[in-house]
C-alpha atoms as a PDB file:
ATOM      1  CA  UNK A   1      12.585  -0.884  -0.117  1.00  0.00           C
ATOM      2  CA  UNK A   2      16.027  -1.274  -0.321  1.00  0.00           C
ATOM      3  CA  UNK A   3      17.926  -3.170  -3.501  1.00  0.00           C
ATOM      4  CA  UNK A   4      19.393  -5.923  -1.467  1.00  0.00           C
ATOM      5  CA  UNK A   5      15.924  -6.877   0.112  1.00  0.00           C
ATOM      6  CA  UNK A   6      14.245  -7.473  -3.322  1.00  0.00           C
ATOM      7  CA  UNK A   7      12.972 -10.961  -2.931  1.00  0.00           C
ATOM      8  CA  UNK A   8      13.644 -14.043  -5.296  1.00  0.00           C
ATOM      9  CA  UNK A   9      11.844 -15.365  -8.105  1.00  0.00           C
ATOM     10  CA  UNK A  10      12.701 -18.757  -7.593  1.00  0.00           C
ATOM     11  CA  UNK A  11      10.653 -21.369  -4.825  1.00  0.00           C
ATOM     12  CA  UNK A  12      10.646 -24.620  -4.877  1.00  0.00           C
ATOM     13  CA  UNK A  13       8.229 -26.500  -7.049  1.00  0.00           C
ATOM     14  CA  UNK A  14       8.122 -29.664  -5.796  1.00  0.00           C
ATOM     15  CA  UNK A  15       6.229 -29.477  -2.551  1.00  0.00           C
ATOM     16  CA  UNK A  16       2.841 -29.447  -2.304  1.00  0.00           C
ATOM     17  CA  UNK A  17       1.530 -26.237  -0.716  1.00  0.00           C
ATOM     18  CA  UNK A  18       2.708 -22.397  -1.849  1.00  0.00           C
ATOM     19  CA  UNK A  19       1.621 -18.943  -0.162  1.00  0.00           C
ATOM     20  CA  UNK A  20       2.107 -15.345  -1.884  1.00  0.00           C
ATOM     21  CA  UNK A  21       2.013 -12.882   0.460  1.00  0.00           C
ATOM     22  CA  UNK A  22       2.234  -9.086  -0.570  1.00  0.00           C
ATOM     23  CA  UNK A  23       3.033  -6.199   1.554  1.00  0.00           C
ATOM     24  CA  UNK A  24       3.001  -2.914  -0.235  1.00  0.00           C
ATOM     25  CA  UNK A  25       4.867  -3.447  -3.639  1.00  0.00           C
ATOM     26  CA  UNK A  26       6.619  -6.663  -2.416  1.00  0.00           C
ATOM     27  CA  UNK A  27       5.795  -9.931  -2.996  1.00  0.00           C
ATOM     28  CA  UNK A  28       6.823 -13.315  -1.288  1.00  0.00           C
ATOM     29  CA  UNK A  29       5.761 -17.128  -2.360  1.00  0.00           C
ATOM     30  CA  UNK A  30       7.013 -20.032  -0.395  1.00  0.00           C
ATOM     31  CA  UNK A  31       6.546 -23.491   0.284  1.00  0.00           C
ATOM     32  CA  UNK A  32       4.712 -24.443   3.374  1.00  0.00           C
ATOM     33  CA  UNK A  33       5.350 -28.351   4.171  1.00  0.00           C
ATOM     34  CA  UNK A  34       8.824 -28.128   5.379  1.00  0.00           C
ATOM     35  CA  UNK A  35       9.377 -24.685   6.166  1.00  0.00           C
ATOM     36  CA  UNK A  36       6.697 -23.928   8.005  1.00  0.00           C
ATOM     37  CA  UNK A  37       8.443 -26.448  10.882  1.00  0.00           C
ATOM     38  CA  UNK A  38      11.185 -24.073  11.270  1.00  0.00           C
ATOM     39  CA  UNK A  39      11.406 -21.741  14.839  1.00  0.00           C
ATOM     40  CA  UNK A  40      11.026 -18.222  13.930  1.00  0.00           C
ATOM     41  CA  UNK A  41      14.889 -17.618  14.843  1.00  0.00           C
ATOM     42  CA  UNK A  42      15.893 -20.242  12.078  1.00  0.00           C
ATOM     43  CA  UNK A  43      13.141 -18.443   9.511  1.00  0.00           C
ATOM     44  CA  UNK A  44      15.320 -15.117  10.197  1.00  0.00           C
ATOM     45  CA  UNK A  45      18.549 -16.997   9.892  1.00  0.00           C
ATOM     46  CA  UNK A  46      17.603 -18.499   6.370  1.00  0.00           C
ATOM     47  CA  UNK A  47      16.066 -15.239   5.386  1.00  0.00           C
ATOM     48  CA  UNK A  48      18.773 -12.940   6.148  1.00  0.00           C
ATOM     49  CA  UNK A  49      21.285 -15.477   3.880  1.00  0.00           C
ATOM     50  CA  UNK A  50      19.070 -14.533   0.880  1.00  0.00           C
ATOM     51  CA  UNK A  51      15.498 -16.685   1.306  1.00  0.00           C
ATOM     52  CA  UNK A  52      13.694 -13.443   1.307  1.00  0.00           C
ATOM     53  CA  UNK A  53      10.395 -15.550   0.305  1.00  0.00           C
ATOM     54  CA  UNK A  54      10.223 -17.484   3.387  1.00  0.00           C
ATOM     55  CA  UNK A  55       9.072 -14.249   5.253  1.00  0.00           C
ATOM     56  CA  UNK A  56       5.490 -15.155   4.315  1.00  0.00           C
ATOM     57  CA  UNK A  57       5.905 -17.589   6.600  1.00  0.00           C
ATOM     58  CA  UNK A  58       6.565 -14.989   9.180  1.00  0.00           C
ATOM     59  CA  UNK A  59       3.382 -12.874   7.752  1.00  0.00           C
ATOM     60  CA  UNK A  60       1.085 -15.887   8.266  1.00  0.00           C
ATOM     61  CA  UNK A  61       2.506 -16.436  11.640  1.00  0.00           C
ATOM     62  CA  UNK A  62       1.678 -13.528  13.029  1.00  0.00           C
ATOM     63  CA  UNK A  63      -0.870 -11.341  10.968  1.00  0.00           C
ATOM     64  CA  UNK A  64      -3.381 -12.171  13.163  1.00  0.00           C
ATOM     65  CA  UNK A  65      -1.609 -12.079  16.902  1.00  0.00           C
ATOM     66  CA  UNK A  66      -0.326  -8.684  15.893  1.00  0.00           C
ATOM     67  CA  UNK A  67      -4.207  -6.854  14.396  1.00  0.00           C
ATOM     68  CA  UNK A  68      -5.181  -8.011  17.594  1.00  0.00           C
ATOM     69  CA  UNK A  69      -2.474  -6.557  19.456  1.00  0.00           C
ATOM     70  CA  UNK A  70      -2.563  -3.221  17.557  1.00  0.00           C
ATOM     71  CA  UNK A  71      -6.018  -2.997  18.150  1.00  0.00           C
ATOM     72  CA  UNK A  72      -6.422  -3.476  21.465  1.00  0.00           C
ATOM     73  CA  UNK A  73      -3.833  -0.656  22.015  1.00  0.00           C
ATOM     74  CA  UNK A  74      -4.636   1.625  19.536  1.00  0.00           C
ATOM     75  CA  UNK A  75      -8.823   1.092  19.229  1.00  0.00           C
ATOM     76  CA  UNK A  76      -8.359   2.006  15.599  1.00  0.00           C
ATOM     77  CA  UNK A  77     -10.000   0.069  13.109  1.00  0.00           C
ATOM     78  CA  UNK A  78      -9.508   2.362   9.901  1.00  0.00           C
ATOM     79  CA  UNK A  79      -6.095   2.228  10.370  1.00  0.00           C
ATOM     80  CA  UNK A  80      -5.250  -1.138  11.292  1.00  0.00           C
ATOM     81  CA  UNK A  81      -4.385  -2.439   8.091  1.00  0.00           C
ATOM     82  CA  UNK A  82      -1.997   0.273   7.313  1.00  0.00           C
ATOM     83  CA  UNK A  83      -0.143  -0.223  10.930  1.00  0.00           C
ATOM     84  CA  UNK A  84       0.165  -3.987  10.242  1.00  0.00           C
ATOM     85  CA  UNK A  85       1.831  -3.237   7.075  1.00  0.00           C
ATOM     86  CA  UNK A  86       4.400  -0.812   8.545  1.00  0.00           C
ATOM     87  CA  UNK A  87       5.233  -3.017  11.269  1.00  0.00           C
ATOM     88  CA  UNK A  88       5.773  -6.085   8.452  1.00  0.00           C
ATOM     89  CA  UNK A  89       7.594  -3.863   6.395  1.00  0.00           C
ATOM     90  CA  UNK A  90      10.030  -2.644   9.416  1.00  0.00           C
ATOM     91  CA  UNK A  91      10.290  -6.325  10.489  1.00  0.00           C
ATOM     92  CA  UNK A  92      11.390  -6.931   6.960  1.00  0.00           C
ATOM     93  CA  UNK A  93      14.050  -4.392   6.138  1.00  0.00           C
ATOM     94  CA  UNK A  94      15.485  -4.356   9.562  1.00  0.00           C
ATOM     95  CA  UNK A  95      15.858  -8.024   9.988  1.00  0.00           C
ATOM     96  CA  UNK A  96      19.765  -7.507   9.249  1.00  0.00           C
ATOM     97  CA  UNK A  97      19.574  -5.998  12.766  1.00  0.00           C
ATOM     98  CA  UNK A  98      17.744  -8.467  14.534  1.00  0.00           C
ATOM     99  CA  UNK A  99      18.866  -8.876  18.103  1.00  0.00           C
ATOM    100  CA  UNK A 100      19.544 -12.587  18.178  1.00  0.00           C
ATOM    101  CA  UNK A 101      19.671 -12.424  22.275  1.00  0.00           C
ATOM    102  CA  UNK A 102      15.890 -12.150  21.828  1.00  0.00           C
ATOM    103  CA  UNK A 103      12.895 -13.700  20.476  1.00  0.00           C
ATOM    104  CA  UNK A 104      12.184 -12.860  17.446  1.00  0.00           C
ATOM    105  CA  UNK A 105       8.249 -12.589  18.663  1.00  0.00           C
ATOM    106  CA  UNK A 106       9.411  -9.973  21.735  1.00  0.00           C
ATOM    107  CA  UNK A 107      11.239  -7.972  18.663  1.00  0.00           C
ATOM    108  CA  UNK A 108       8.549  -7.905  16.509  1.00  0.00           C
ATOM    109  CA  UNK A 109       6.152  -7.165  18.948  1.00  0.00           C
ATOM    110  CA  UNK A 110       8.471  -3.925  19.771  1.00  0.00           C
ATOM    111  CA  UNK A 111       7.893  -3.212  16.214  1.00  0.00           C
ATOM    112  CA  UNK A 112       4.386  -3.155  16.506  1.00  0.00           C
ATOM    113  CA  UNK A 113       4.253  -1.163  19.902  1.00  0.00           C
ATOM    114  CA  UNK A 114       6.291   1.593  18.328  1.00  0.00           C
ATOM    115  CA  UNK A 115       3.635   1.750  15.910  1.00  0.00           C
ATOM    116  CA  UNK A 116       0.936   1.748  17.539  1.00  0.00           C
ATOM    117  CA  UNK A 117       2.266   4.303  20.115  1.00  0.00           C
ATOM    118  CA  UNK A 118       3.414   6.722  17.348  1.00  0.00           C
ATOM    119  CA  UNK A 119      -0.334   6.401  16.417  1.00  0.00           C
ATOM    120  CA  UNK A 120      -1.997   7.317  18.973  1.00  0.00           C
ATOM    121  CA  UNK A 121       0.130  10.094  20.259  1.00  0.00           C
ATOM    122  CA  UNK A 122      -1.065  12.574  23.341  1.00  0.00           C
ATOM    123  CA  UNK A 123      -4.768  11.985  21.475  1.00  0.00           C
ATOM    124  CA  UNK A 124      -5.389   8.574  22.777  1.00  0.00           C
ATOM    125  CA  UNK A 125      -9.207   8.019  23.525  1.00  0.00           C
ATOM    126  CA  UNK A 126     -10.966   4.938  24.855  1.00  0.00           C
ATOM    127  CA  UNK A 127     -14.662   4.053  25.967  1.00  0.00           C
ATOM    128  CA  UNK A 128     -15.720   0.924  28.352  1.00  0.00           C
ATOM    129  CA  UNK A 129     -18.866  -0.279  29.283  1.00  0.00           C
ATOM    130  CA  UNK A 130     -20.210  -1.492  32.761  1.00  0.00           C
ATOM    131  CA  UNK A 131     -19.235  -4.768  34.670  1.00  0.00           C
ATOM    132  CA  UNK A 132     -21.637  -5.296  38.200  1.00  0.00           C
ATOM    133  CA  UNK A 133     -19.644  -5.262  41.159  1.00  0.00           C
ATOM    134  CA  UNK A 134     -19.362  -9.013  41.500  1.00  0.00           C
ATOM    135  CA  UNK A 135     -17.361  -9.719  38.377  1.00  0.00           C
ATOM    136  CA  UNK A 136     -14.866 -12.480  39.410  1.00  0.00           C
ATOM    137  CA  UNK A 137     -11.124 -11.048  39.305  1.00  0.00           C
ATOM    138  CA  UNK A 138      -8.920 -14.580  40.220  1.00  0.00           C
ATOM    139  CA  UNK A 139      -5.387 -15.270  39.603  1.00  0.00           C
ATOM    140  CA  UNK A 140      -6.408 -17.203  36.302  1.00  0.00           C
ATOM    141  CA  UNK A 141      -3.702 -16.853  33.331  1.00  0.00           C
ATOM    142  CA  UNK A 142      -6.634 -15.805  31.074  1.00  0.00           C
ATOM    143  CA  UNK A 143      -8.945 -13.390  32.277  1.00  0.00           C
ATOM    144  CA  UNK A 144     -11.408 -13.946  29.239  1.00  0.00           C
ATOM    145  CA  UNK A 145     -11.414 -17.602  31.049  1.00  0.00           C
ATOM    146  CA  UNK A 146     -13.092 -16.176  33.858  1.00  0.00           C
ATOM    147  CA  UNK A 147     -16.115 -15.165  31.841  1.00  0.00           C
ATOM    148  CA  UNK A 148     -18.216 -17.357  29.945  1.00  0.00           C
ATOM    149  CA  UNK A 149     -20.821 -14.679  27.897  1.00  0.00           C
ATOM    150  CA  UNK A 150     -19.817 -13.605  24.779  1.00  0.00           C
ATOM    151  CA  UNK A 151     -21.154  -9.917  26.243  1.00  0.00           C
ATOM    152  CA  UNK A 152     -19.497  -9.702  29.228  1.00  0.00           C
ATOM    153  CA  UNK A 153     -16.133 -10.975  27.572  1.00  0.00           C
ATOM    154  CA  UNK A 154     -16.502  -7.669  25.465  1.00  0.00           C
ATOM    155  CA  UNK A 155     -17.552  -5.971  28.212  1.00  0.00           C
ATOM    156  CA  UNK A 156     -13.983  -7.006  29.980  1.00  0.00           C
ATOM    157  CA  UNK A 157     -12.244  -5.862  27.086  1.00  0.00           C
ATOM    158  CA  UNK A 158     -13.809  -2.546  27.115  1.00  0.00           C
ATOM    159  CA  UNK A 159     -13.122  -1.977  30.880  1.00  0.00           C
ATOM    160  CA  UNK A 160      -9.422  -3.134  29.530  1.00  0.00           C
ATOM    161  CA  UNK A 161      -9.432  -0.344  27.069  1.00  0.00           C
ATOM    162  CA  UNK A 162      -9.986   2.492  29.345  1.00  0.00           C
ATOM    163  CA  UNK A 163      -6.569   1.820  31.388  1.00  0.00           C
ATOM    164  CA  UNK A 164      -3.563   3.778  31.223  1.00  0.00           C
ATOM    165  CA  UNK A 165      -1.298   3.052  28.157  1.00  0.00           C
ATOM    166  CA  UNK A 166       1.642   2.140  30.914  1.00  0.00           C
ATOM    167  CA  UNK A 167      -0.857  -0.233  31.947  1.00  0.00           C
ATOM    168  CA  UNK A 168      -2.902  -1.435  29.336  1.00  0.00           C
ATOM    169  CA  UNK A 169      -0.191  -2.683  27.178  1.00  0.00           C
ATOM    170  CA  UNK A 170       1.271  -5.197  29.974  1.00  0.00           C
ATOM    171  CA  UNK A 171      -2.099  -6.803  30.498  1.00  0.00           C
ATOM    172  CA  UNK A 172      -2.931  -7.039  27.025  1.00  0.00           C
ATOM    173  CA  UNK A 173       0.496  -8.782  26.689  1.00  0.00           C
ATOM    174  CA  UNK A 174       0.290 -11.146  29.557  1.00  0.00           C
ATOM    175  CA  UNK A 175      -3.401 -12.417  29.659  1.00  0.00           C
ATOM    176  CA  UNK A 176      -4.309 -11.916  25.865  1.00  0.00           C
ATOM    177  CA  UNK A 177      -1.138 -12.500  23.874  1.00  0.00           C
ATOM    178  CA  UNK A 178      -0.010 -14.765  26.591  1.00  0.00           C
ATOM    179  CA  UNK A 179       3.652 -13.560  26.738  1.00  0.00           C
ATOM    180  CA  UNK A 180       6.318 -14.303  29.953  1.00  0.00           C
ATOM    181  CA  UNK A 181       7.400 -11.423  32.030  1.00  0.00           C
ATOM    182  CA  UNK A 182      10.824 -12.040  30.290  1.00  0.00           C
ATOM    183  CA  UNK A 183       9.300 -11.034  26.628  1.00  0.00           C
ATOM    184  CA  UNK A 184       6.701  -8.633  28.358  1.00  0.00           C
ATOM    185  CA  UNK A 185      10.156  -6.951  29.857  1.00  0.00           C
ATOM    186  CA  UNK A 186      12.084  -7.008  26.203  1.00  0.00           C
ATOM    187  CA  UNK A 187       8.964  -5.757  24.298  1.00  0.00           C
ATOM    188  CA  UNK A 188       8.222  -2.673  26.729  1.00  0.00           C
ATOM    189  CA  UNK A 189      11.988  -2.126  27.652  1.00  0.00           C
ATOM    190  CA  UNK A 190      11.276  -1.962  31.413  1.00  0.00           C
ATOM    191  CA  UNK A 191      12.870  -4.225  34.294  1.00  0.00           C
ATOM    192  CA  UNK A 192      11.309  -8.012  34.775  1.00  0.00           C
ATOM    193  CA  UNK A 193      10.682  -7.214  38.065  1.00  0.00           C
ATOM    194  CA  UNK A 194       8.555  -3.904  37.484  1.00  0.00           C
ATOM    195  CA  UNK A 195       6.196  -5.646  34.723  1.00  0.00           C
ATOM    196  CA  UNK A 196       4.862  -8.026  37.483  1.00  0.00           C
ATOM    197  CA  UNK A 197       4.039  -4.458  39.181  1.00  0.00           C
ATOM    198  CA  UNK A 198       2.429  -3.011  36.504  1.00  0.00           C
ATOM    199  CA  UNK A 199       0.118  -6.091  35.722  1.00  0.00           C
ATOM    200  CA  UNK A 200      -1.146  -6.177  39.449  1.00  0.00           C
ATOM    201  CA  UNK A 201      -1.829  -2.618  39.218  1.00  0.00           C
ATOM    202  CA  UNK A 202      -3.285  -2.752  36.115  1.00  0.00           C
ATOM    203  CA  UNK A 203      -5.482  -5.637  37.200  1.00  0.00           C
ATOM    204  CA  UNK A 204      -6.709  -3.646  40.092  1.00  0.00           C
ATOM    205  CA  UNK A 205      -7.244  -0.687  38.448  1.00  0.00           C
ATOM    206  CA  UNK A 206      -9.649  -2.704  35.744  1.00  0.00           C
ATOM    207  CA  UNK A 207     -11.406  -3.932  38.674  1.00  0.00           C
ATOM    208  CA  UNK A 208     -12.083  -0.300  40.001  1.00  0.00           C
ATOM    209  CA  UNK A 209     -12.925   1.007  36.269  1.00  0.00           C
ATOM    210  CA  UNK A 210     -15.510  -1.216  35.635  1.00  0.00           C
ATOM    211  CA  UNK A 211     -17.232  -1.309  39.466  1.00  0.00           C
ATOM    212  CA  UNK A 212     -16.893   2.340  38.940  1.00  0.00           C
ATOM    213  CA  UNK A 213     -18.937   2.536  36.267  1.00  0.00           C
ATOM    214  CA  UNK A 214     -21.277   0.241  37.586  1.00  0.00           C
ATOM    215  CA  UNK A 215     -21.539   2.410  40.909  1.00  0.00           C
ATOM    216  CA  UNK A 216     -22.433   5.406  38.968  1.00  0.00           C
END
């Protein structure tokens, strides 16, 4: 970690709530009542000026969006912890760099696709589970809307994890994570208008991979 990204010792006392977040030998405490309003943008702003402490805020934003993320695309659970670290840890000593044409979420998210992609290399192995052949596939935002038992929800995300990483990621990122086409574009570096492309195909190639299985 480099000398200039040591965080302070100093917080503010006087408010009510205080986090400490550690990532490998660094340690963050902040106060949570006023900060916690801030956009992320503004977070990076204050922290790059010298609030280095207010990054837990930026840990506790997104711990949880981003294990889910890694693990949908990487389907490793030993490792998870350790990814999530590197990406926080990246986020945190390259903030300096931070491309303020983007959100900060799309950027991050980058971070945590490198990651996961450096993971799982060439070796990249998935399983899935049936679906019958009558398994709704609508134009809903959520696909996980579109099924109401907790088993066939998991079965969806197993058919999910048997796609393509070219098409995997963009339908994890639209109907899971909920991200625009815009951020979807930013995050994967490809054109706006070939991520729409890539979802439909994705979409129908789900559809095939679990009647497929169901067929057999």
């Amino acid at each position: 970690m480099a000398e200039e990204w040591e965080c302070a010792d100093e917080y503010n006392a006087n408010t009510s709530s205080t986090v400490l977040v550690t990532i490998g030998e660094v340690s963050f405490i902040t106060t949570m009542r006023t900060t916690n309003q801030k956009t992320d943008e503004e977070l990076v702003k204050e922290i790059i000026k010298g609030n280095k402490n207010l990054f837990s805020i930026i840990v506790d934003r997104y711990e949880a969006k981003l294990k889910r993320y890694i693990f949908f695309i990487t389907n490793r659970k030993q490792e998870l912890d350790d990814i999530l670290q590197s990406v926080f840890l990246k986020a945190y000593v390259n903030m300096p760099t931070f491309n303020k044409s983007l959100k900060f979420s799309s950027w991050i998210y980058r971070i945590a696709h490198n990651e996961s992609i450096n993971l799982i290399g060439s070796s990249f192995i998935q399983k899935f589970i049936t679906l019958p052949d009558w398994f709704p596939f609508e134009s809903s935002r959520n696909l996980e809307e579109e099924v109401v038992d907790k088993q066939m929800k998991e079965a969806l995300k197993k058919c999910v994890g048997k796609l393509d990483i070219k098409y995997k990621e963009p339908i994890v990122l639209f109907f899971y994570e909920e991200k625009t086409y815009e951020e979807i574009s930013d995050i994967l570096r490809v054109p706006v208008r070939n991520v729409g492309v890539l979802i439909h195909r994705g979409r129908q190639k789900v559809k095939d991979i679990c009647n497929e299985k169901n067929n057999s």
